[in-house]
PDB file of N, CA and C in Angstrom:
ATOM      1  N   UNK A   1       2.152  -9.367  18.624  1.00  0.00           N
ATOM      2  CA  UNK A   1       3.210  -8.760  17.829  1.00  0.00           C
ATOM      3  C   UNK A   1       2.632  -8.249  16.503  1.00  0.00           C
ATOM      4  N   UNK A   2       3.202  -6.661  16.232  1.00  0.00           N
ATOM      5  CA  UNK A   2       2.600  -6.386  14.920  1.00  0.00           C
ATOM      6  C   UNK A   2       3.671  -7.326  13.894  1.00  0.00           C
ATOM      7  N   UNK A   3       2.885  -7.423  12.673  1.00  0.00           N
ATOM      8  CA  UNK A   3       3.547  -7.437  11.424  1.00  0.00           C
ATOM      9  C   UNK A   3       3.627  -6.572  10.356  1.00  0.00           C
ATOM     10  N   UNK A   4       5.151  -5.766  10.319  1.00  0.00           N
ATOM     11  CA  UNK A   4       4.900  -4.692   9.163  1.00  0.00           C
ATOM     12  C   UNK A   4       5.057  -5.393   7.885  1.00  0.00           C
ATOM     13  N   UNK A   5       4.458  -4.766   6.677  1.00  0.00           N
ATOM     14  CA  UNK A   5       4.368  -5.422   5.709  1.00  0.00           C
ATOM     15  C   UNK A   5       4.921  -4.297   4.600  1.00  0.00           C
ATOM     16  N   UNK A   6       5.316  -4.341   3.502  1.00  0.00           N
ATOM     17  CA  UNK A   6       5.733  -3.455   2.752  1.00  0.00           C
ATOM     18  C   UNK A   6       5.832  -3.883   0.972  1.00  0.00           C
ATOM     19  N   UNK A   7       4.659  -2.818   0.715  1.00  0.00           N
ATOM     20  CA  UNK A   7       4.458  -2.919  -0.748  1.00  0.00           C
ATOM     21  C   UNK A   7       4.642  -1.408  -1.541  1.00  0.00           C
ATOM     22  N   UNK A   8       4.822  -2.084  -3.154  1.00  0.00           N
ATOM     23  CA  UNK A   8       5.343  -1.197  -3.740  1.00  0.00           C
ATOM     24  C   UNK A   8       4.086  -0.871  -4.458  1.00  0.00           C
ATOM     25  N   UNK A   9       3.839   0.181  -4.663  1.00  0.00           N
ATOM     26  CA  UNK A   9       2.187   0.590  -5.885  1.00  0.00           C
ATOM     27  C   UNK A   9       2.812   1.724  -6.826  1.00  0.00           C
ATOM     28  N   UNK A  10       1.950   1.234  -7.737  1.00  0.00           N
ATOM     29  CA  UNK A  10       1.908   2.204  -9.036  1.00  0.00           C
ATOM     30  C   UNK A  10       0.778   2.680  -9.537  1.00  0.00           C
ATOM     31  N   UNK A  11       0.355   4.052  -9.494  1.00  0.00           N
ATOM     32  CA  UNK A  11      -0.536   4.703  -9.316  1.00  0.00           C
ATOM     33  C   UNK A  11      -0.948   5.802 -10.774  1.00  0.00           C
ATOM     34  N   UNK A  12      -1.843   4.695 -11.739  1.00  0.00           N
ATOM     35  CA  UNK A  12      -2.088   5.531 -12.617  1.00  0.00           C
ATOM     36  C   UNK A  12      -3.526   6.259 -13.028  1.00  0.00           C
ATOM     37  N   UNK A  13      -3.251   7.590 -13.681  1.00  0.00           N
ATOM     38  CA  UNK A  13      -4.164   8.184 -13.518  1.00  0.00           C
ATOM     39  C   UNK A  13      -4.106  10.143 -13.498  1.00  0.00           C
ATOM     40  N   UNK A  14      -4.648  10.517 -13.422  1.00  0.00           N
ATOM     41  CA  UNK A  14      -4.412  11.713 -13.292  1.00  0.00           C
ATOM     42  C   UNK A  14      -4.239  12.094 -12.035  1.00  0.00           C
ATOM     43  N   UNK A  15      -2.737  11.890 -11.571  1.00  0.00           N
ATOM     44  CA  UNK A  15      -2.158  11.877 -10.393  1.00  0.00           C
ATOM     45  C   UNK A  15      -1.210  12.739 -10.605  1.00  0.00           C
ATOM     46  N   UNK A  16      -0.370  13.184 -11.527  1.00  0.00           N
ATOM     47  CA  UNK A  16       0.262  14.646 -11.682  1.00  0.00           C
ATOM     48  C   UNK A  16      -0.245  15.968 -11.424  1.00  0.00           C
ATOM     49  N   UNK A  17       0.264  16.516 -10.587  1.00  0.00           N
ATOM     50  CA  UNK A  17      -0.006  18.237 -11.096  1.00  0.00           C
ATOM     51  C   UNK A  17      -1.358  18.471 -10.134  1.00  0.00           C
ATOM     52  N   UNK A  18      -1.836  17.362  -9.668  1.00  0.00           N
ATOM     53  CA  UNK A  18      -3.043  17.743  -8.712  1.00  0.00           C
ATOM     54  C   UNK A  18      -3.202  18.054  -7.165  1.00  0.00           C
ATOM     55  N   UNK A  19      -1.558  17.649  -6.443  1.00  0.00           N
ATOM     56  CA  UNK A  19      -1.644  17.515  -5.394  1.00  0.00           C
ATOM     57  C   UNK A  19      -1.762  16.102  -4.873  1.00  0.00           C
ATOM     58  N   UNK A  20      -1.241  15.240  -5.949  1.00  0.00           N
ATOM     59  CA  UNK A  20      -1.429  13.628  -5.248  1.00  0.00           C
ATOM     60  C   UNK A  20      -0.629  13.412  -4.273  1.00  0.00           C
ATOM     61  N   UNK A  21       0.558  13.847  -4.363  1.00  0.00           N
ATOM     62  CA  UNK A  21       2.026  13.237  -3.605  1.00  0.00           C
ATOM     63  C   UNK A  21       1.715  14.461  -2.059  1.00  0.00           C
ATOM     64  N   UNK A  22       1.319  15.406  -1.746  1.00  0.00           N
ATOM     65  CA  UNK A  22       0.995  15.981  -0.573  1.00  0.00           C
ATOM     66  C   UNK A  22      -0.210  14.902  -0.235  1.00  0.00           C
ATOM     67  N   UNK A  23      -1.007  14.968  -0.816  1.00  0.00           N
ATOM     68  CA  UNK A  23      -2.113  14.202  -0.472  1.00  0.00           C
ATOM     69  C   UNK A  23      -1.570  12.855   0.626  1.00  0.00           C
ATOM     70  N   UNK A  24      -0.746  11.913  -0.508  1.00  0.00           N
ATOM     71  CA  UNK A  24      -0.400  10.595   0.421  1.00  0.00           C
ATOM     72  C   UNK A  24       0.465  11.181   1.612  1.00  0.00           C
ATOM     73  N   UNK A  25       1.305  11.597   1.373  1.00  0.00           N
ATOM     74  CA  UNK A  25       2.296  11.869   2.695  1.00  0.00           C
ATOM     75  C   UNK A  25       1.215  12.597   4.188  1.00  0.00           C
ATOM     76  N   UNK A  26      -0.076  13.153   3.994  1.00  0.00           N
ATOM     77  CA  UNK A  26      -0.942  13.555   4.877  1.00  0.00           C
ATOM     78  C   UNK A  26      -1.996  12.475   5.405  1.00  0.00           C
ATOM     79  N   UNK A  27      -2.257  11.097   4.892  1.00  0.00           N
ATOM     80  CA  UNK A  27      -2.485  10.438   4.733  1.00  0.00           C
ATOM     81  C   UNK A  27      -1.627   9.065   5.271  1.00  0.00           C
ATOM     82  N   UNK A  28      -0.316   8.543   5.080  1.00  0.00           N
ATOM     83  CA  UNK A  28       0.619   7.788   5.729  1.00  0.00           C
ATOM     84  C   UNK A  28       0.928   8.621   6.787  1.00  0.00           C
ATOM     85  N   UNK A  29       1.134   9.848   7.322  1.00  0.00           N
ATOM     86  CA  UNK A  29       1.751  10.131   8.888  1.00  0.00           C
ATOM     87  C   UNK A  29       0.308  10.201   9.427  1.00  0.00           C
ATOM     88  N   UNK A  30      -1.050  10.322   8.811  1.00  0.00           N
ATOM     89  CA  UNK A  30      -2.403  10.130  10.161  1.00  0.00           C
ATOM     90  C   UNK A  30      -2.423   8.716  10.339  1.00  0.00           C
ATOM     91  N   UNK A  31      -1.685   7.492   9.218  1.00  0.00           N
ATOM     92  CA  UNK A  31      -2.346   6.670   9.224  1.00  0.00           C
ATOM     93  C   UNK A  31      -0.866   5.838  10.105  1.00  0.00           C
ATOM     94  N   UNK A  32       0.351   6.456  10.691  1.00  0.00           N
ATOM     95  CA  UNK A  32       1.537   6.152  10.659  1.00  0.00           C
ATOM     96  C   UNK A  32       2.119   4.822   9.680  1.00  0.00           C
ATOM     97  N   UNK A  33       2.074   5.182   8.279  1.00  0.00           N
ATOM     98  CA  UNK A  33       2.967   4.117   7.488  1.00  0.00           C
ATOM     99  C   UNK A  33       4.079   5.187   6.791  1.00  0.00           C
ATOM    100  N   UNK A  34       5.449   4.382   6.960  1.00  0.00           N
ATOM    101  CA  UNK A  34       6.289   4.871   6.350  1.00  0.00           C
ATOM    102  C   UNK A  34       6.513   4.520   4.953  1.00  0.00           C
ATOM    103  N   UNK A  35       7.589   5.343   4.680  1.00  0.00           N
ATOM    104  CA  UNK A  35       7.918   5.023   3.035  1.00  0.00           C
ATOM    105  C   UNK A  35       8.157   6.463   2.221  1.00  0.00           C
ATOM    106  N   UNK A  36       8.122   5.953   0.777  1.00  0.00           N
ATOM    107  CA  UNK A  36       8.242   7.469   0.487  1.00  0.00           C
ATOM    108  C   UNK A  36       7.288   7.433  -1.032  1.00  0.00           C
ATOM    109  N   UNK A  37       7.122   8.603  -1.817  1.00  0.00           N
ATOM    110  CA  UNK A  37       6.222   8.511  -2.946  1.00  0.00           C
ATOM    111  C   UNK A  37       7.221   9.387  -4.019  1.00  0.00           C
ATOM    112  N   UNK A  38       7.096   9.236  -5.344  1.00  0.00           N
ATOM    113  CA  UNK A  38       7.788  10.128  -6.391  1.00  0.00           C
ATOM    114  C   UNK A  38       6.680   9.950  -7.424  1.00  0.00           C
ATOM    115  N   UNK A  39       6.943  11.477  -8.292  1.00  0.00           N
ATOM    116  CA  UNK A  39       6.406  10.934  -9.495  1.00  0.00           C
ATOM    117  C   UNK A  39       7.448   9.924 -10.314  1.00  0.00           C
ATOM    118  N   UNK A  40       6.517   9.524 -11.547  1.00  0.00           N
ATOM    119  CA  UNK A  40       7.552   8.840 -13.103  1.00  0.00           C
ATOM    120  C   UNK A  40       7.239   9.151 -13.766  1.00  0.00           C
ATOM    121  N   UNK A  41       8.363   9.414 -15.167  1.00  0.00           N
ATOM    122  CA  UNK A  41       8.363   9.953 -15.831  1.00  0.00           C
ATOM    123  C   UNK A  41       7.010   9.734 -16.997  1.00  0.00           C
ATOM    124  N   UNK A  42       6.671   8.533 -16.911  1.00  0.00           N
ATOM    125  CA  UNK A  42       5.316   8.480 -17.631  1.00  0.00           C
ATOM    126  C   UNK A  42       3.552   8.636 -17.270  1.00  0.00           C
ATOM    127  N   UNK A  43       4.157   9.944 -16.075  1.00  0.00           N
ATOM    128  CA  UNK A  43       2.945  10.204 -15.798  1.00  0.00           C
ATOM    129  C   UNK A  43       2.032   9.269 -14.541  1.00  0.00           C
ATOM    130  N   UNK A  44       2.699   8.674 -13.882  1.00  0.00           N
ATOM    131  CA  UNK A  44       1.913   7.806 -12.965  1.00  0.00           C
ATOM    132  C   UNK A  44       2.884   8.053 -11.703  1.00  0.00           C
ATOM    133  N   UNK A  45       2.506   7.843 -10.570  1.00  0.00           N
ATOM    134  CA  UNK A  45       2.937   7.995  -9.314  1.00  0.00           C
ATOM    135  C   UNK A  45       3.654   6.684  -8.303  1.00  0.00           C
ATOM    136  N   UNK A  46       4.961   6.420  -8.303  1.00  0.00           N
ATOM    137  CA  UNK A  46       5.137   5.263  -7.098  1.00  0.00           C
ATOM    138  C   UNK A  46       5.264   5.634  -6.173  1.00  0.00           C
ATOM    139  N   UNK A  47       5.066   4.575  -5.235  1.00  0.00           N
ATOM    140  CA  UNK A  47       5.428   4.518  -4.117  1.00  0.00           C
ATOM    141  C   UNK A  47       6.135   3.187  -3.211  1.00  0.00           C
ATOM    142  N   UNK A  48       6.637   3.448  -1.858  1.00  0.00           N
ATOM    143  CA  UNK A  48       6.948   2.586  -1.283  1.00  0.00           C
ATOM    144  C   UNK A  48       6.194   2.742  -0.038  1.00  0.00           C
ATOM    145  N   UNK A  49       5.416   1.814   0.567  1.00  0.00           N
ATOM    146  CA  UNK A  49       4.872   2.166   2.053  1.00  0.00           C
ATOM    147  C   UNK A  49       5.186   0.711   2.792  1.00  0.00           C
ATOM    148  N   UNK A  50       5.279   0.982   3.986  1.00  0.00           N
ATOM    149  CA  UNK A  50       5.713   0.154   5.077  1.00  0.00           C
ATOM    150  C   UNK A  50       4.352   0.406   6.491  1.00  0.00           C
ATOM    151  N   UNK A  51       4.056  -0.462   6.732  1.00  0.00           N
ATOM    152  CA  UNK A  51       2.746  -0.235   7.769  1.00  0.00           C
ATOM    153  C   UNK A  51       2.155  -1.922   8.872  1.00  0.00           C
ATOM    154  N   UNK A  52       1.536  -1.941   9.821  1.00  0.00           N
ATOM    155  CA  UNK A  52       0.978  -2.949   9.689  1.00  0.00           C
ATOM    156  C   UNK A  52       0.194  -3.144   8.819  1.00  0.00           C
ATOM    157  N   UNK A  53      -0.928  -4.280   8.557  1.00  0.00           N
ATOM    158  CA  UNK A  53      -1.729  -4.830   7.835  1.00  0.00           C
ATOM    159  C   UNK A  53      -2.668  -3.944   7.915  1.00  0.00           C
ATOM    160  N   UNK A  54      -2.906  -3.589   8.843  1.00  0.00           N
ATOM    161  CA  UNK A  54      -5.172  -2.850   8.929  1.00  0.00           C
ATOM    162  C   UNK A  54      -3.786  -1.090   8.163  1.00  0.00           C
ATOM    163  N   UNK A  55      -2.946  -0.739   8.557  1.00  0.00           N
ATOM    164  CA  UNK A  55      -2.977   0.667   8.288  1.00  0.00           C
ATOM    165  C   UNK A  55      -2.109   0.897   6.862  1.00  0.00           C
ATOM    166  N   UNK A  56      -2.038  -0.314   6.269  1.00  0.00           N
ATOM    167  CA  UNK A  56      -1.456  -0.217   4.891  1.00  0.00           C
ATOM    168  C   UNK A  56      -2.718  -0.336   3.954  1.00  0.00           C
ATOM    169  N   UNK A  57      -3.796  -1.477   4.350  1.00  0.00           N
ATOM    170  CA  UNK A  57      -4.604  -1.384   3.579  1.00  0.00           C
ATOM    171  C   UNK A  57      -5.452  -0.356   3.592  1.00  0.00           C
ATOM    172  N   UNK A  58      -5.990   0.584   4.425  1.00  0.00           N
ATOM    173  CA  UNK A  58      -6.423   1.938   4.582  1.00  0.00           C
ATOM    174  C   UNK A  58      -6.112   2.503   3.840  1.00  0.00           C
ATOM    175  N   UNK A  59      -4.131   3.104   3.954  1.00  0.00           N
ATOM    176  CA  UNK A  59      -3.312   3.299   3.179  1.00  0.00           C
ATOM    177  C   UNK A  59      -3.832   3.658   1.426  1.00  0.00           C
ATOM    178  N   UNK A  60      -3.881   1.923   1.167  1.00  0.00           N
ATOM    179  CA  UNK A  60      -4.300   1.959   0.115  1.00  0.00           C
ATOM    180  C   UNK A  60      -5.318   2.628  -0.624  1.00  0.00           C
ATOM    181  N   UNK A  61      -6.775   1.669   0.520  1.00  0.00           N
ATOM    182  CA  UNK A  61      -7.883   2.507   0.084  1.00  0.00           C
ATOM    183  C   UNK A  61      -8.068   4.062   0.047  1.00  0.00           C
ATOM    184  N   UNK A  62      -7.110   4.858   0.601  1.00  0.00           N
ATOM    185  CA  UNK A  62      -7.209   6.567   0.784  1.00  0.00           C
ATOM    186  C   UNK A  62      -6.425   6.934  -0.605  1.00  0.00           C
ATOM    187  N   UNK A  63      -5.330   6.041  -1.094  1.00  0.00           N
ATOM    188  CA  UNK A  63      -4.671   6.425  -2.652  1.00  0.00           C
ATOM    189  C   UNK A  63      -5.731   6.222  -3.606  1.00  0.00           C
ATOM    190  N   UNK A  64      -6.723   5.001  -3.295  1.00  0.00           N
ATOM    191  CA  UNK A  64      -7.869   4.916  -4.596  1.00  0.00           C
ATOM    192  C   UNK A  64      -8.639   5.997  -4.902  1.00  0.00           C
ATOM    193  N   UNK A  65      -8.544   6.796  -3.912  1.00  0.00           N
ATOM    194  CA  UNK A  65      -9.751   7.967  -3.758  1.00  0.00           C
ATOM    195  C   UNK A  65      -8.989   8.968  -4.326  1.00  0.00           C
ATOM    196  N   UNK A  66      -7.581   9.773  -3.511  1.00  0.00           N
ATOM    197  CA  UNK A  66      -6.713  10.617  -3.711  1.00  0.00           C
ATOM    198  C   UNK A  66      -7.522  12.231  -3.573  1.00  0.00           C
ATOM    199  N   UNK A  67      -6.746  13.431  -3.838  1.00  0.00           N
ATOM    200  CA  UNK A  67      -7.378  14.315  -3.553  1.00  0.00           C
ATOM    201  C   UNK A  67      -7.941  15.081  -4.213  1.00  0.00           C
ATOM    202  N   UNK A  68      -9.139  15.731  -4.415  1.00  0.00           N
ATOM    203  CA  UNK A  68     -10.112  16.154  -4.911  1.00  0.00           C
ATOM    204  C   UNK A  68      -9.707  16.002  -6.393  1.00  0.00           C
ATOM    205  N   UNK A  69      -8.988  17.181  -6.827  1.00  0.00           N
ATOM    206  CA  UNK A  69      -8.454  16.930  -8.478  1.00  0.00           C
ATOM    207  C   UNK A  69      -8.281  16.052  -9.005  1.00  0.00           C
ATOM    208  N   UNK A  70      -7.607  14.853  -8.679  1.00  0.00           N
ATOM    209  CA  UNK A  70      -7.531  13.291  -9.321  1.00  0.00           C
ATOM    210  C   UNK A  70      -7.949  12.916  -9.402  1.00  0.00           C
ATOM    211  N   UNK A  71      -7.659  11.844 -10.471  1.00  0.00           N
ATOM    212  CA  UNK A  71      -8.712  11.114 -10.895  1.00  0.00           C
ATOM    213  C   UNK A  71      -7.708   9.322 -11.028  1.00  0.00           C
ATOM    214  N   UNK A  72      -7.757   8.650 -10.183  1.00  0.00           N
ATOM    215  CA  UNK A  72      -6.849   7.128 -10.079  1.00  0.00           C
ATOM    216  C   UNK A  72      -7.767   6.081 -10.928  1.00  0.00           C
ATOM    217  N   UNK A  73      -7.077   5.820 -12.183  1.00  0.00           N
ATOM    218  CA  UNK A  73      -7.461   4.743 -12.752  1.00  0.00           C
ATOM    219  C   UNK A  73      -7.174   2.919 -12.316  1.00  0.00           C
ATOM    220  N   UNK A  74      -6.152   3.140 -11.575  1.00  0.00           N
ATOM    221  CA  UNK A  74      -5.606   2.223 -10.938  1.00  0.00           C
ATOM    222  C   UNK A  74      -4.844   2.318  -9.853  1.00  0.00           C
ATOM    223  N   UNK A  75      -4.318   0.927  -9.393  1.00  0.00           N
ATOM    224  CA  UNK A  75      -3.546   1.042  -8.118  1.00  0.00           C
ATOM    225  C   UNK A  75      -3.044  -0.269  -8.793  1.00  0.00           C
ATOM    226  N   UNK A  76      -1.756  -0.765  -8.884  1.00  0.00           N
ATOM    227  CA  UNK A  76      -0.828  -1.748  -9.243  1.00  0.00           C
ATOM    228  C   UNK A  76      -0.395  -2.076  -7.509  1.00  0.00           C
ATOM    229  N   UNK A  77      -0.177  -2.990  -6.830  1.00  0.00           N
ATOM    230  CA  UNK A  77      -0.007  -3.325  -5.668  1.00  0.00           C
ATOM    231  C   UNK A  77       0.707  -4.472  -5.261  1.00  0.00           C
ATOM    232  N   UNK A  78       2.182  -4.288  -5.254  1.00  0.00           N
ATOM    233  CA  UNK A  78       3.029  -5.823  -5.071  1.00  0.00           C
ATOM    234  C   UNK A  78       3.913  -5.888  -3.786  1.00  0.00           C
ATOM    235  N   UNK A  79       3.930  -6.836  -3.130  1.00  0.00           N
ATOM    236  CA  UNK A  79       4.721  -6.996  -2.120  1.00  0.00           C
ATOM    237  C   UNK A  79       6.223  -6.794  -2.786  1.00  0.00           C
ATOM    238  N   UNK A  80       6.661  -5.873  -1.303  1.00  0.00           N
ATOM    239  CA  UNK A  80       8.231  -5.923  -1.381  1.00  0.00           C
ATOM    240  C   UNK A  80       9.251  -6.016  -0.665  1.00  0.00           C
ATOM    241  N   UNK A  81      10.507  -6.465  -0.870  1.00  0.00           N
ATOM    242  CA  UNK A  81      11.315  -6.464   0.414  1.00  0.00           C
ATOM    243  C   UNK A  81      12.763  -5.466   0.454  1.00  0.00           C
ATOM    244  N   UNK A  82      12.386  -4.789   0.087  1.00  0.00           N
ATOM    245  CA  UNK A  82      13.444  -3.455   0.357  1.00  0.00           C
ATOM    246  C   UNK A  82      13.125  -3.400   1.860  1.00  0.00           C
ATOM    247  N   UNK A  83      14.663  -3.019   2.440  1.00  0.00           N
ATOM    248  CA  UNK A  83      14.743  -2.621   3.525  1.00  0.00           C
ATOM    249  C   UNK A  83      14.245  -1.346   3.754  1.00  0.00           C
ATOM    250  N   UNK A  84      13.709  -1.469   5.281  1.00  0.00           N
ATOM    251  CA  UNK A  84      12.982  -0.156   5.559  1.00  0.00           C
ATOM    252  C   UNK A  84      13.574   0.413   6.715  1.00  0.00           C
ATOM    253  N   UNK A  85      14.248   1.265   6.943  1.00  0.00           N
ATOM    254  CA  UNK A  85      14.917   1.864   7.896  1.00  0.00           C
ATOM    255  C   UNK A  85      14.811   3.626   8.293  1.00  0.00           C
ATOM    256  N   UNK A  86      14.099   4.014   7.069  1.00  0.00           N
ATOM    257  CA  UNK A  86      13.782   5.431   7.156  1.00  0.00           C
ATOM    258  C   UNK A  86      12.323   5.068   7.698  1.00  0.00           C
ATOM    259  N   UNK A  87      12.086   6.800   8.378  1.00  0.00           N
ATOM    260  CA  UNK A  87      10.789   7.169   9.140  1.00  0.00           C
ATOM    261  C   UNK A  87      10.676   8.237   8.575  1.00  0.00           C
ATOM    262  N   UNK A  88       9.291   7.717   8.951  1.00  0.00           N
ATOM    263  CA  UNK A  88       8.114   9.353   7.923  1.00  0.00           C
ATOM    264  C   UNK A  88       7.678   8.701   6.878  1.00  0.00           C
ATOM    265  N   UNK A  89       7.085   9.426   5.979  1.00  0.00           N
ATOM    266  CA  UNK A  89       7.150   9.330   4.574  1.00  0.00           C
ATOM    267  C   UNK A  89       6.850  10.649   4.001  1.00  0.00           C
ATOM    268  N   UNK A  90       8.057  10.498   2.730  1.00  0.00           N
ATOM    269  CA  UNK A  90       8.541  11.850   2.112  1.00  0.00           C
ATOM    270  C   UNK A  90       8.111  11.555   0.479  1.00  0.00           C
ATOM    271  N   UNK A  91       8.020  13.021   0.130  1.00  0.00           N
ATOM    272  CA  UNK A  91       8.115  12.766  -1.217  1.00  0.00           C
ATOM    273  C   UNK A  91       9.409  12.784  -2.043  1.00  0.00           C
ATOM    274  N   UNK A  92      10.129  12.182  -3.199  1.00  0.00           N
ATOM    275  CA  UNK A  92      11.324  11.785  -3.755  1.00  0.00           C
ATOM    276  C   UNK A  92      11.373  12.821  -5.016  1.00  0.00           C
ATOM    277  N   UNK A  93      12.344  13.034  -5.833  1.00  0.00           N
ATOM    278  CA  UNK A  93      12.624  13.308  -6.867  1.00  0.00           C
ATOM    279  C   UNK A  93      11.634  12.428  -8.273  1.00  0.00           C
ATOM    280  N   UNK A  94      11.492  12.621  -9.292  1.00  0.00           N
ATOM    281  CA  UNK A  94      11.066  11.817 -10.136  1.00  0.00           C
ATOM    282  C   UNK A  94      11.746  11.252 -10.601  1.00  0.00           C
ATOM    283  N   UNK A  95      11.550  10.027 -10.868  1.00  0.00           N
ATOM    284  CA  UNK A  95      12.308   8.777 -11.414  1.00  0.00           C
ATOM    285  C   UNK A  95      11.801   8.196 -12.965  1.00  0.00           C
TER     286      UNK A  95
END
């Protein structure tokens, strides 16, 4: 039996304006984890992802990198228990 697991990250860094949030969403549907990503208003990127274990932490490691233009000073990474009932992962409005 899988176990999905679902954490929340906060992603700071020069993650605006570069193409971060296409980046993850190309990235969670190769890697199939759901969830969704937004910017915030102070310049850093959340998210919510839902995955097993091996394809969340991937997940992760592919946000540390991000895409060419960025530059991720961090990754903040906490378990969460919001219900997960949507599929895909989309990008959100900014919050």
């Amino acid at each position: 039996m899988t176990v999905m697991t679902t954490q929340r990250l906060i992603v700071s860094g020069r993650v605006q304006g570069v193409g971060y949030r296409d980046y993850t969403v190309r990235q969670a549907k190769a890697l199939g984890v759901t969830g969704w990503v937004r910017n915030t208003r102070d310049g850093r990127v959340e998210m919510l992802a839902s995955g097993d274990d091996e394809a969340l932490e991937r997940f992760v490691e592919a946000c540390r990198s991000g895409p060419a233009l960025a530059r991720v000073d961090g990754i903040d990474a906490h378990p969460d228990n919001e219900e997960r009932s949507a599929k895909g992962f989309t990008k959100r409005f900014t919050a």
